[in-house]
PDB file of N, CA and C in Angstrom:
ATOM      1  N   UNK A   1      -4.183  15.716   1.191  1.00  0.00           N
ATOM      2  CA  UNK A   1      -2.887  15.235   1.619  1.00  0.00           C
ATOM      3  C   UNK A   1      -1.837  15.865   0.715  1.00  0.00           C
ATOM      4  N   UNK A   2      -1.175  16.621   1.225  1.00  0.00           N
ATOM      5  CA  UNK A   2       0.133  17.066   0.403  1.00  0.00           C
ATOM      6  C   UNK A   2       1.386  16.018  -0.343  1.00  0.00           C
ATOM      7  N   UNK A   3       1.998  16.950  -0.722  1.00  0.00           N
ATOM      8  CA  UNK A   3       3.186  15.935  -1.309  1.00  0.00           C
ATOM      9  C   UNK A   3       3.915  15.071  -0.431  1.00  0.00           C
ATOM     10  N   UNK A   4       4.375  16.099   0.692  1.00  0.00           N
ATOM     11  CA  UNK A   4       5.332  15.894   1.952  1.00  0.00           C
ATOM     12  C   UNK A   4       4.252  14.349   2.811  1.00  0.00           C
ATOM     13  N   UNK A   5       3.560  14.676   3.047  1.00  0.00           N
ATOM     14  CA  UNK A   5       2.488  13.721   3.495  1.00  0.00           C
ATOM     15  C   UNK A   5       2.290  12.318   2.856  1.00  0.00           C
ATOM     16  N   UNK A   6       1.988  12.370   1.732  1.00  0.00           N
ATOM     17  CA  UNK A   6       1.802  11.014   0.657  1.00  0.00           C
ATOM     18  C   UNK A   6       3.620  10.329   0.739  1.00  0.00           C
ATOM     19  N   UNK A   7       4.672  11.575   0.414  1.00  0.00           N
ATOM     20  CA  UNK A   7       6.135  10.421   0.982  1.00  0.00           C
ATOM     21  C   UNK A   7       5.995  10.017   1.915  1.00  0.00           C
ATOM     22  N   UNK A   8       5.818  10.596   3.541  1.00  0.00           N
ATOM     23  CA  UNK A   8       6.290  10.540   4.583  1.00  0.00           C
ATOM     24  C   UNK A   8       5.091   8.784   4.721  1.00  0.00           C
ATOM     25  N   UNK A   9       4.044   8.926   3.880  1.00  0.00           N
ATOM     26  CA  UNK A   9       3.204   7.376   3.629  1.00  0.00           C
ATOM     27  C   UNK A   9       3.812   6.505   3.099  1.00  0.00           C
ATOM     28  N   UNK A  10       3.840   6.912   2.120  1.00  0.00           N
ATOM     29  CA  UNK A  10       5.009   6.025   1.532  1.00  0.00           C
ATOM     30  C   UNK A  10       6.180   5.290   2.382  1.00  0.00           C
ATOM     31  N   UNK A  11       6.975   6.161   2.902  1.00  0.00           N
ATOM     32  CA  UNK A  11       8.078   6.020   3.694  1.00  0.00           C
ATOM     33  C   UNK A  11       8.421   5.239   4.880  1.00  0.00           C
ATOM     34  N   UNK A  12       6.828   4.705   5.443  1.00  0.00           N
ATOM     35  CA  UNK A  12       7.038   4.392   6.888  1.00  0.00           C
ATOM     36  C   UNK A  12       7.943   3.440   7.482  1.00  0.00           C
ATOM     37  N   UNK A  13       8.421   3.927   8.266  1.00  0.00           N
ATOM     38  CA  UNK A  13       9.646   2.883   8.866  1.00  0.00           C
ATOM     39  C   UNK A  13      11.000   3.430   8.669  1.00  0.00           C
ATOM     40  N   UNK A  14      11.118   4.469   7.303  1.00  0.00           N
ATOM     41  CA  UNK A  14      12.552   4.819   7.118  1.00  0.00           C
ATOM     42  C   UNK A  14      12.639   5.480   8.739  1.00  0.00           C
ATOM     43  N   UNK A  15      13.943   6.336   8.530  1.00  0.00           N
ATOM     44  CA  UNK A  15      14.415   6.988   9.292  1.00  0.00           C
ATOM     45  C   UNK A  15      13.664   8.035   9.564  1.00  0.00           C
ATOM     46  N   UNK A  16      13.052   8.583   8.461  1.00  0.00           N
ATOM     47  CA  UNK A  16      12.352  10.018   8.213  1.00  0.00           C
ATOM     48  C   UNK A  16      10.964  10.031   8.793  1.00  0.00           C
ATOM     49  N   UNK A  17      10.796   9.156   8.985  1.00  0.00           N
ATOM     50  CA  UNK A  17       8.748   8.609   9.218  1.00  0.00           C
ATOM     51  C   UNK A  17       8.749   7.704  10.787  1.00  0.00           C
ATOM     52  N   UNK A  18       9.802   7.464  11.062  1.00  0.00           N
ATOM     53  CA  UNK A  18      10.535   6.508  12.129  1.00  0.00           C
ATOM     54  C   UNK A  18       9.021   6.371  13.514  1.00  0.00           C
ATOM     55  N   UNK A  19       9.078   7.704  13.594  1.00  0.00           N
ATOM     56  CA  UNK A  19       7.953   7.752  14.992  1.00  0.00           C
ATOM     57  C   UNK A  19       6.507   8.381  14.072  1.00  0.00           C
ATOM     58  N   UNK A  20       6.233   8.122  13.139  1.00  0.00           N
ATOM     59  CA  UNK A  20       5.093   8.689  12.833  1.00  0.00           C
ATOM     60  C   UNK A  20       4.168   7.519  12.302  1.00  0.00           C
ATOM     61  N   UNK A  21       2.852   7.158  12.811  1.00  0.00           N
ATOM     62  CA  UNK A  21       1.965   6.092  12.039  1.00  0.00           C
ATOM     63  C   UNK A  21       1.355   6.539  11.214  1.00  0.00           C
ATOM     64  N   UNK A  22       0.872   5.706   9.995  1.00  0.00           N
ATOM     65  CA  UNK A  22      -0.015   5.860   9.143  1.00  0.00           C
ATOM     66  C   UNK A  22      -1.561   6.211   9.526  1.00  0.00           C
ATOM     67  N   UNK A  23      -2.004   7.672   9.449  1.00  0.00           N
ATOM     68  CA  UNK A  23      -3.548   7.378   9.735  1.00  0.00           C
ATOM     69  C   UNK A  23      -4.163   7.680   8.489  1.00  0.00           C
ATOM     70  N   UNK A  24      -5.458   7.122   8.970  1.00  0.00           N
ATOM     71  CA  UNK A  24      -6.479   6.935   7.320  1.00  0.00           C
ATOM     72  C   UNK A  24      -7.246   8.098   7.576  1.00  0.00           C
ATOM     73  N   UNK A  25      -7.222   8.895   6.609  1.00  0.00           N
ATOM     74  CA  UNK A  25      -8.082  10.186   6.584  1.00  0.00           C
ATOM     75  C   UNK A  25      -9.210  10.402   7.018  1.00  0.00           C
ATOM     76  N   UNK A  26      -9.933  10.923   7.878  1.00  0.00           N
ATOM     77  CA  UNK A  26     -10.525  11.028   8.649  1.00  0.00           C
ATOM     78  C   UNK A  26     -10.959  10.343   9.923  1.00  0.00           C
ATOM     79  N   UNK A  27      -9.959   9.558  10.105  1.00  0.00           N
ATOM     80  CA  UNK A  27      -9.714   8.643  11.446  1.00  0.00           C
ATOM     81  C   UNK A  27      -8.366   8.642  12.214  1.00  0.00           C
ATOM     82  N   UNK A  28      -8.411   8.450  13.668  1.00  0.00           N
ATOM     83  CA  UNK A  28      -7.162   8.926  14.489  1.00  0.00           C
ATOM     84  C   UNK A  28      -6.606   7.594  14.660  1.00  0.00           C
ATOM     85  N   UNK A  29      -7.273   6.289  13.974  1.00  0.00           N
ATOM     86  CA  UNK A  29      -6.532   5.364  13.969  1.00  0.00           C
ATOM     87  C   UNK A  29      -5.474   4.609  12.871  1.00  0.00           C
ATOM     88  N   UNK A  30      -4.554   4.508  12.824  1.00  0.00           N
ATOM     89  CA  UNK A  30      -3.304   3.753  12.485  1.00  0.00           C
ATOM     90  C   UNK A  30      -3.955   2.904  11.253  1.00  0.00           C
ATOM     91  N   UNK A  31      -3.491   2.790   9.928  1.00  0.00           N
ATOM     92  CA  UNK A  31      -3.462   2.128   9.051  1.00  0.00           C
ATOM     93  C   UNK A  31      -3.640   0.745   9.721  1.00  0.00           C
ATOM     94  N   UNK A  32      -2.429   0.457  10.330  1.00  0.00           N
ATOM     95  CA  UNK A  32      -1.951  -0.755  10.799  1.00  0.00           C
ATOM     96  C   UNK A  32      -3.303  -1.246  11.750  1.00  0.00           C
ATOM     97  N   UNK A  33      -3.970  -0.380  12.277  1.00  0.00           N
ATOM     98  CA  UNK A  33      -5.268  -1.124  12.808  1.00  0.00           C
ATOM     99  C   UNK A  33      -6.477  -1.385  11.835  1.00  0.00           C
ATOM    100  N   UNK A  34      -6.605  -0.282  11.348  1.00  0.00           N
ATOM    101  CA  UNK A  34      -7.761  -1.193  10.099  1.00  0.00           C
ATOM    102  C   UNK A  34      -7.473  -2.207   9.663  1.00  0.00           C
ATOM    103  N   UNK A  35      -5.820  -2.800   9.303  1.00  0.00           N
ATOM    104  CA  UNK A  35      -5.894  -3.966   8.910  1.00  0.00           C
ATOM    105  C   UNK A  35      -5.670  -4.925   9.560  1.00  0.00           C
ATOM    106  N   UNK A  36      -5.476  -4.390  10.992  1.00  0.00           N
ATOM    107  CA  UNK A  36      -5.511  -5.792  11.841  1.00  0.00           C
ATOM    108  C   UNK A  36      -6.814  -5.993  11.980  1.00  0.00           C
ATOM    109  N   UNK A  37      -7.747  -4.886  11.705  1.00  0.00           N
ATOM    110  CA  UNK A  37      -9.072  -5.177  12.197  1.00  0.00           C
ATOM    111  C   UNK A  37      -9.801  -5.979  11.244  1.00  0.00           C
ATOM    112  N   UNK A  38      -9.421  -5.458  10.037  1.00  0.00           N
ATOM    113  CA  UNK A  38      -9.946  -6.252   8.840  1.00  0.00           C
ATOM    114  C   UNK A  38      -9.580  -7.892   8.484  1.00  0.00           C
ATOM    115  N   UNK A  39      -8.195  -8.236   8.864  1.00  0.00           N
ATOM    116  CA  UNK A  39      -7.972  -9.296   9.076  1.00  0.00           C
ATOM    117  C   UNK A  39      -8.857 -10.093   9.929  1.00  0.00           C
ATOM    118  N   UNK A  40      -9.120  -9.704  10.856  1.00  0.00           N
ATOM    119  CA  UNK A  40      -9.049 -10.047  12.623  1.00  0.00           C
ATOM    120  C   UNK A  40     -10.921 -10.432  11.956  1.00  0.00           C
ATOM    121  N   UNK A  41     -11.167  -9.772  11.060  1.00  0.00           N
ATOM    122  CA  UNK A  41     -13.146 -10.047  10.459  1.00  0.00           C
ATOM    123  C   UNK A  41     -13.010 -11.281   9.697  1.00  0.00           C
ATOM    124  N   UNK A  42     -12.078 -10.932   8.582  1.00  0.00           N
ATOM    125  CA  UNK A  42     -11.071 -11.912   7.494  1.00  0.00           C
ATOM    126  C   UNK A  42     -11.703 -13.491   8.116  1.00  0.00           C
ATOM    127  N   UNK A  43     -10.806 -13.350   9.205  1.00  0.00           N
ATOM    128  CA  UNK A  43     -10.467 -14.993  10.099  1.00  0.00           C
ATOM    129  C   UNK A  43     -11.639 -15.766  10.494  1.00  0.00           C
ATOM    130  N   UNK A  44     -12.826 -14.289  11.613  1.00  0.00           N
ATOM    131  CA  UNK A  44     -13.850 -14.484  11.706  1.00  0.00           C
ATOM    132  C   UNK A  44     -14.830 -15.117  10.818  1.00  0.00           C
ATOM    133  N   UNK A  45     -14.187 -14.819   9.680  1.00  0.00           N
ATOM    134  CA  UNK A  45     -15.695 -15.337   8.513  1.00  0.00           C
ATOM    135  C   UNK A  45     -15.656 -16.901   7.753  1.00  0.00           C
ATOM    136  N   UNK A  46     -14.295 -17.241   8.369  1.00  0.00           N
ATOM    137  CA  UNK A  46     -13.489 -18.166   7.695  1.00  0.00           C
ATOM    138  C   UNK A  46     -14.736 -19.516   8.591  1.00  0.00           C
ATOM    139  N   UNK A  47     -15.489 -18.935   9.537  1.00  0.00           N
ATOM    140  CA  UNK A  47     -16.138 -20.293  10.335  1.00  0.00           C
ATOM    141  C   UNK A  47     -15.253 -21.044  10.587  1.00  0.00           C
ATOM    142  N   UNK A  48     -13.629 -20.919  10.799  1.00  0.00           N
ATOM    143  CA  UNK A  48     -12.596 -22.441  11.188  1.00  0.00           C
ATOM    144  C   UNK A  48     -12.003 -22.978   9.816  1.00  0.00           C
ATOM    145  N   UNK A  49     -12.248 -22.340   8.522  1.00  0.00           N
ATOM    146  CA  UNK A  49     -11.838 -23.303   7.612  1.00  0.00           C
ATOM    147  C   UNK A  49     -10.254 -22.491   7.754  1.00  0.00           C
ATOM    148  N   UNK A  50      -9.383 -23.113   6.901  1.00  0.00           N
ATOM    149  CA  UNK A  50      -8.324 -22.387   6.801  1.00  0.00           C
ATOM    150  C   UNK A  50      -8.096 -21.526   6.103  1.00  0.00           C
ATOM    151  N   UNK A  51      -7.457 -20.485   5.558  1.00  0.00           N
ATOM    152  CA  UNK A  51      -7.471 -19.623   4.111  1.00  0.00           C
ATOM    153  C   UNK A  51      -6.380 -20.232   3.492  1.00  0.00           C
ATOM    154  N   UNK A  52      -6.541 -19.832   1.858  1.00  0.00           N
ATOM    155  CA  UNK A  52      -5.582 -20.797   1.130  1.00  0.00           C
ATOM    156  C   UNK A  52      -4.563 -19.130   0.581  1.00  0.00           C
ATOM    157  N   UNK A  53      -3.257 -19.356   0.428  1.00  0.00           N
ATOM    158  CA  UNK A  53      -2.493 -18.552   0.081  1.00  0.00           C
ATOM    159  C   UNK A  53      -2.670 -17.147   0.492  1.00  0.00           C
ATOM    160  N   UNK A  54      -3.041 -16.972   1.707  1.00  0.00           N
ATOM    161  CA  UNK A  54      -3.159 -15.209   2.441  1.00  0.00           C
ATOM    162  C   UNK A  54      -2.107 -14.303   2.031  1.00  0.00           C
ATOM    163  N   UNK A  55      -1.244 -14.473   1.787  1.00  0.00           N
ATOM    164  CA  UNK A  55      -0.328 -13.718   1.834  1.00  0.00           C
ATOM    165  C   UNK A  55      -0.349 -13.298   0.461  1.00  0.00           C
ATOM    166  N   UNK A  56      -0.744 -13.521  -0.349  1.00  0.00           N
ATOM    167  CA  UNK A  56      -0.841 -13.027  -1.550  1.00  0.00           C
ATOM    168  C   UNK A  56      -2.128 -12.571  -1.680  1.00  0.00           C
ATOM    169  N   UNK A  57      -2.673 -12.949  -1.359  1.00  0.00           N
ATOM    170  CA  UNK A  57      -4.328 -12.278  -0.987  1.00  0.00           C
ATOM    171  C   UNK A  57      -4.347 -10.594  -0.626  1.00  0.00           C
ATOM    172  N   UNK A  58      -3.513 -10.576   0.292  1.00  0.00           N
ATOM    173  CA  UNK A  58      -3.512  -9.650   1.480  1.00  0.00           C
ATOM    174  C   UNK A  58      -2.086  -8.548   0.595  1.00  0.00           C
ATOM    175  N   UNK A  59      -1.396  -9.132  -0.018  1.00  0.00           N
ATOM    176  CA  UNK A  59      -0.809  -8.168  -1.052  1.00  0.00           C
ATOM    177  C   UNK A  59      -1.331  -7.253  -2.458  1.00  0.00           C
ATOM    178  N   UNK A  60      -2.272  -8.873  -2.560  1.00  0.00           N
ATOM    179  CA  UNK A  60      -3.101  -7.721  -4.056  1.00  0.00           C
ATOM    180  C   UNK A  60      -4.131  -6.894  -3.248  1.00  0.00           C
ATOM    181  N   UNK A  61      -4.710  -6.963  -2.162  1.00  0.00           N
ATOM    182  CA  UNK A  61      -5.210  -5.908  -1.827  1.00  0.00           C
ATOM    183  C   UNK A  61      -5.341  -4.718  -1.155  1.00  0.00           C
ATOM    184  N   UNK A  62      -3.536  -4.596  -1.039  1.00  0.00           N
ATOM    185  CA  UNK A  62      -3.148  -3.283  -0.467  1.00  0.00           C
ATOM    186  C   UNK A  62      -1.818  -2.848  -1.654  1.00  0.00           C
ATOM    187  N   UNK A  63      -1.345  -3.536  -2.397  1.00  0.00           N
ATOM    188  CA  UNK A  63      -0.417  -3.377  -3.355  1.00  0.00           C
ATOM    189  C   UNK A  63      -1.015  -2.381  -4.772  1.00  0.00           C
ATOM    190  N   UNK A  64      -2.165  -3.333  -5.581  1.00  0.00           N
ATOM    191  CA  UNK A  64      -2.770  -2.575  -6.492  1.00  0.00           C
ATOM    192  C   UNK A  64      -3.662  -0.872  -6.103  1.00  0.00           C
ATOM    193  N   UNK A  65      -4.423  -1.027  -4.718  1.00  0.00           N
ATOM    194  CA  UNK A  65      -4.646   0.590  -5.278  1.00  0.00           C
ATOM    195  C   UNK A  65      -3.473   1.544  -4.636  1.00  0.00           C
ATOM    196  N   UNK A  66      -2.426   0.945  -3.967  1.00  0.00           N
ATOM    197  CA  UNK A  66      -1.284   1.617  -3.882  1.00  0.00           C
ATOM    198  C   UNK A  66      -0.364   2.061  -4.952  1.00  0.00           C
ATOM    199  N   UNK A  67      -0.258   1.117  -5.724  1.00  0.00           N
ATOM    200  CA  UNK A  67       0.494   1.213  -7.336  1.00  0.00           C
ATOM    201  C   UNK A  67      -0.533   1.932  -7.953  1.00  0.00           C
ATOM    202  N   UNK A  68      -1.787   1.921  -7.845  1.00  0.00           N
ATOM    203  CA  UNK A  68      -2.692   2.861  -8.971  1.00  0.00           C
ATOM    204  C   UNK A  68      -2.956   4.271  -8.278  1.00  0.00           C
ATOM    205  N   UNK A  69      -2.990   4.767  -6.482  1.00  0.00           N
ATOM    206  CA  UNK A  69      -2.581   6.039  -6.118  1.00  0.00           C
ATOM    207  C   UNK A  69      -1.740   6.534  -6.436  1.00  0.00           C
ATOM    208  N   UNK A  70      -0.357   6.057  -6.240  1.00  0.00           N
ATOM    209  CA  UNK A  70       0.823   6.717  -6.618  1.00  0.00           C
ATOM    210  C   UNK A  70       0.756   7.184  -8.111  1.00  0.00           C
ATOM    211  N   UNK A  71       0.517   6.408  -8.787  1.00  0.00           N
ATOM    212  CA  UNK A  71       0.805   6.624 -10.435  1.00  0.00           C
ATOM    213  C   UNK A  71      -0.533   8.004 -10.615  1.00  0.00           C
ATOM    214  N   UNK A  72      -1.181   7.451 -10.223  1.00  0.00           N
ATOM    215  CA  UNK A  72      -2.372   8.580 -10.242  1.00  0.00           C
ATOM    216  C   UNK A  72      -1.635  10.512  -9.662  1.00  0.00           C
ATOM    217  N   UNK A  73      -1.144  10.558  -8.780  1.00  0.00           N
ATOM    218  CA  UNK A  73      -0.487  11.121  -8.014  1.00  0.00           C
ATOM    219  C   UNK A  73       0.805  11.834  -8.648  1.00  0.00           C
ATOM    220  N   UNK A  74       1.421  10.701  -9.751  1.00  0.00           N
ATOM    221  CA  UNK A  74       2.723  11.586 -10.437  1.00  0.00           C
ATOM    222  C   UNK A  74       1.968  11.879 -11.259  1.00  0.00           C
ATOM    223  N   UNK A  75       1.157  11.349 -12.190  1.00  0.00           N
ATOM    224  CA  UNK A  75       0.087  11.551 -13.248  1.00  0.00           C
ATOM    225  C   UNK A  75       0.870  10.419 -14.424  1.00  0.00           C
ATOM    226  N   UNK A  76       1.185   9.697 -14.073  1.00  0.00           N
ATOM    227  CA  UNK A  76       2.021   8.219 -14.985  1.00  0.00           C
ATOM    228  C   UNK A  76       3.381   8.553 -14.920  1.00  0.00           C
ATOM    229  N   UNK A  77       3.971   9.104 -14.254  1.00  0.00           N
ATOM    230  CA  UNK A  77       5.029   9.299 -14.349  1.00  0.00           C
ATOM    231  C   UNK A  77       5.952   8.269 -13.302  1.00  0.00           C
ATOM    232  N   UNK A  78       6.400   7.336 -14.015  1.00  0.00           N
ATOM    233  CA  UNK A  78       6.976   5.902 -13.584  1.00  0.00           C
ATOM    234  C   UNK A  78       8.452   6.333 -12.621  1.00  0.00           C
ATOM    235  N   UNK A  79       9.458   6.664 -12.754  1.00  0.00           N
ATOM    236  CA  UNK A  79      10.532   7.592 -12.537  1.00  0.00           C
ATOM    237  C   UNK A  79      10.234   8.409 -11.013  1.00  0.00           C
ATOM    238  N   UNK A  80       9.261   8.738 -10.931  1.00  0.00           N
ATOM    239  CA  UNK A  80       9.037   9.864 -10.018  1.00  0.00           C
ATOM    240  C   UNK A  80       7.789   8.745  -8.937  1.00  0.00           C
ATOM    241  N   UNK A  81       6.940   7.829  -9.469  1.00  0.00           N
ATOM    242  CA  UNK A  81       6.150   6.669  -9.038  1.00  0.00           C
ATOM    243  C   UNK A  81       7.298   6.378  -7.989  1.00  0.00           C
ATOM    244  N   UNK A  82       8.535   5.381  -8.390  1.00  0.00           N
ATOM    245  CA  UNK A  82       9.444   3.987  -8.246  1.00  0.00           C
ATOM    246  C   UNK A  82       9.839   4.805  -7.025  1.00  0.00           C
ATOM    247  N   UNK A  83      10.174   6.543  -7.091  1.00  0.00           N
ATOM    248  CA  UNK A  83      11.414   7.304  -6.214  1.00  0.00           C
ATOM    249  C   UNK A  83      10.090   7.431  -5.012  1.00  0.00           C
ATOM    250  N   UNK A  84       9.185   7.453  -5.063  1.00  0.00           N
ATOM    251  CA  UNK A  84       8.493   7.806  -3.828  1.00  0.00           C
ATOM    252  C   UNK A  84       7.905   6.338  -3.310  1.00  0.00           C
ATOM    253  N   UNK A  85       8.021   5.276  -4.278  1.00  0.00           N
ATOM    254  CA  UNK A  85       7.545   4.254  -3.311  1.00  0.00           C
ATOM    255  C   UNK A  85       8.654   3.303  -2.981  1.00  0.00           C
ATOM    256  N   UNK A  86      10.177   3.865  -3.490  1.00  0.00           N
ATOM    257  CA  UNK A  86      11.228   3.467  -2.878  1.00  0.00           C
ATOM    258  C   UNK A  86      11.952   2.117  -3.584  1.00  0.00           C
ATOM    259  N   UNK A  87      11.430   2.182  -4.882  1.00  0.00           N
ATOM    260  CA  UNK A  87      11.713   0.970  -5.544  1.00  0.00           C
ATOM    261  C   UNK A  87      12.546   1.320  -7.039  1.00  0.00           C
ATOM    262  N   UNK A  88      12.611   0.212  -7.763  1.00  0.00           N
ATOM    263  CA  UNK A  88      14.097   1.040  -9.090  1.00  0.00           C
ATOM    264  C   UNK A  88      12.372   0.439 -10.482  1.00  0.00           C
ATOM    265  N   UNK A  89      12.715   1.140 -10.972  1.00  0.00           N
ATOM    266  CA  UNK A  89      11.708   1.636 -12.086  1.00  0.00           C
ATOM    267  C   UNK A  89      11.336   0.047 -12.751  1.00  0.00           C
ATOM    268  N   UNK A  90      12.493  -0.449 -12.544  1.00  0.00           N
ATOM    269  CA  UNK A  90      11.918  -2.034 -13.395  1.00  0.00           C
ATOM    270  C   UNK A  90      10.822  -2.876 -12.854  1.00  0.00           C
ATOM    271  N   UNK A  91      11.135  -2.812 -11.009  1.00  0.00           N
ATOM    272  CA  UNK A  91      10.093  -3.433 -10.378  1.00  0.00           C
ATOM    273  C   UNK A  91       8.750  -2.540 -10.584  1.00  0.00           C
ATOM    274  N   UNK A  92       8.838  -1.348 -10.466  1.00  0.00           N
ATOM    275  CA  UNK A  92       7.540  -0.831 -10.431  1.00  0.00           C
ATOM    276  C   UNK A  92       6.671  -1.767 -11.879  1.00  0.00           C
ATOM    277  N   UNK A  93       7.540  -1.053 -12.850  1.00  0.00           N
ATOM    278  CA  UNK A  93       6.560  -1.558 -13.775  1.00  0.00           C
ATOM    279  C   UNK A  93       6.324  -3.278 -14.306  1.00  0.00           C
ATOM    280  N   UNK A  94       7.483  -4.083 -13.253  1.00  0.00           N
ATOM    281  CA  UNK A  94       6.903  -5.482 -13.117  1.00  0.00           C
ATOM    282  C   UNK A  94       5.513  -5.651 -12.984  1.00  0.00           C
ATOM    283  N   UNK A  95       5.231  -4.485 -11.326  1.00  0.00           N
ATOM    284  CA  UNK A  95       4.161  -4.772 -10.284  1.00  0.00           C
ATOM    285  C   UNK A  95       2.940  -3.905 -11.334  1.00  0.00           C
ATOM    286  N   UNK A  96       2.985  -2.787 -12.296  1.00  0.00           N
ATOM    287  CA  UNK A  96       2.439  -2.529 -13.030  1.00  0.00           C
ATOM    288  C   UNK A  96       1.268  -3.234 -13.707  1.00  0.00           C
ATOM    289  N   UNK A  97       2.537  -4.236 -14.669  1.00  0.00           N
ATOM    290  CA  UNK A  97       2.167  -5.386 -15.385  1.00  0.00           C
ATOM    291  C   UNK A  97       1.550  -6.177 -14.944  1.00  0.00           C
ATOM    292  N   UNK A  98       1.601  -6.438 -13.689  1.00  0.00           N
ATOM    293  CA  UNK A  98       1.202  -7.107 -12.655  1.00  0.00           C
ATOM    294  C   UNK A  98      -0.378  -7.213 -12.372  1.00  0.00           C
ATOM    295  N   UNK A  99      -0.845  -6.049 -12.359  1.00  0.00           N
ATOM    296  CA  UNK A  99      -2.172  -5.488 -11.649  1.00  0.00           C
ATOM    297  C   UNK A  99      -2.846  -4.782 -12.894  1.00  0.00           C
ATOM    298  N   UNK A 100      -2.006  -4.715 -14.187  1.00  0.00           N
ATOM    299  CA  UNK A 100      -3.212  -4.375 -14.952  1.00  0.00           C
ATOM    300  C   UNK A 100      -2.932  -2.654 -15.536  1.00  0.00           C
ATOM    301  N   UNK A 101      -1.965  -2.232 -14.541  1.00  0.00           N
ATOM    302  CA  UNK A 101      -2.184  -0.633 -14.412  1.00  0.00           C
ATOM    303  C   UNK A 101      -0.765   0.084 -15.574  1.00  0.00           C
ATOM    304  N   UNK A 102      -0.392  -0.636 -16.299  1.00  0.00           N
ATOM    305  CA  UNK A 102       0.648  -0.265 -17.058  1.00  0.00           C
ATOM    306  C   UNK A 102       0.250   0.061 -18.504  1.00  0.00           C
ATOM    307  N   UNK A 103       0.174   1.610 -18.620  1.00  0.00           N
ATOM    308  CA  UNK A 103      -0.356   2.040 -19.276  1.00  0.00           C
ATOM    309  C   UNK A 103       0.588   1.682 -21.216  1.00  0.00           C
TER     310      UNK A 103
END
């Protein structure tokens, strides 16, 4: 995946990425369906119970190896991290602190 590629991931929804979906490397399907699909198992396994706090669930596990690709990707370079995942340098390294990955 090139540079242009990993923003335009990053990016989805701006203006720039507007008509383009996320696909997962070596599949013609949409980010957005693996995780409906994965959810959609998620619910299945639940046997009827309810889940407790999903939404934070479902953030640490698309948030952290996103914050640890990117950084991987500038090579720690926080500044150049924040500008491609569209955020101001303080939050990044909140979400850093956050997950462990703040070097």
């Amino acid at each position: 995946m090139g540079k242009h590629d990993f923003q335009d991931f990053c990016n989805v929804g701006s203006k720039k990425t507007k008509n383009k979906s996320l696909n997962v490397p070596g599949s013609k399907r949409p980010l957005r369906k693996h995780t409906e699909d994965a959810l959609n198992q998620y619910f299945d396994s639940l046997n009827g119970d309810r889940p407790g706090d999903l939404y934070t669930l479902v953030l640490g596990e698309v948030e952290r190896p996103l914050f640890k690709a990117v950084m991987d990707y500038t090579q720690g370079n926080q500044s150049q991290a924040a500008g491609i995942l569209g955020i101001n340098r303080g939050t990044l390294r909140k979400k850093l602190k956050t997950y462990s990955l703040l070097t």
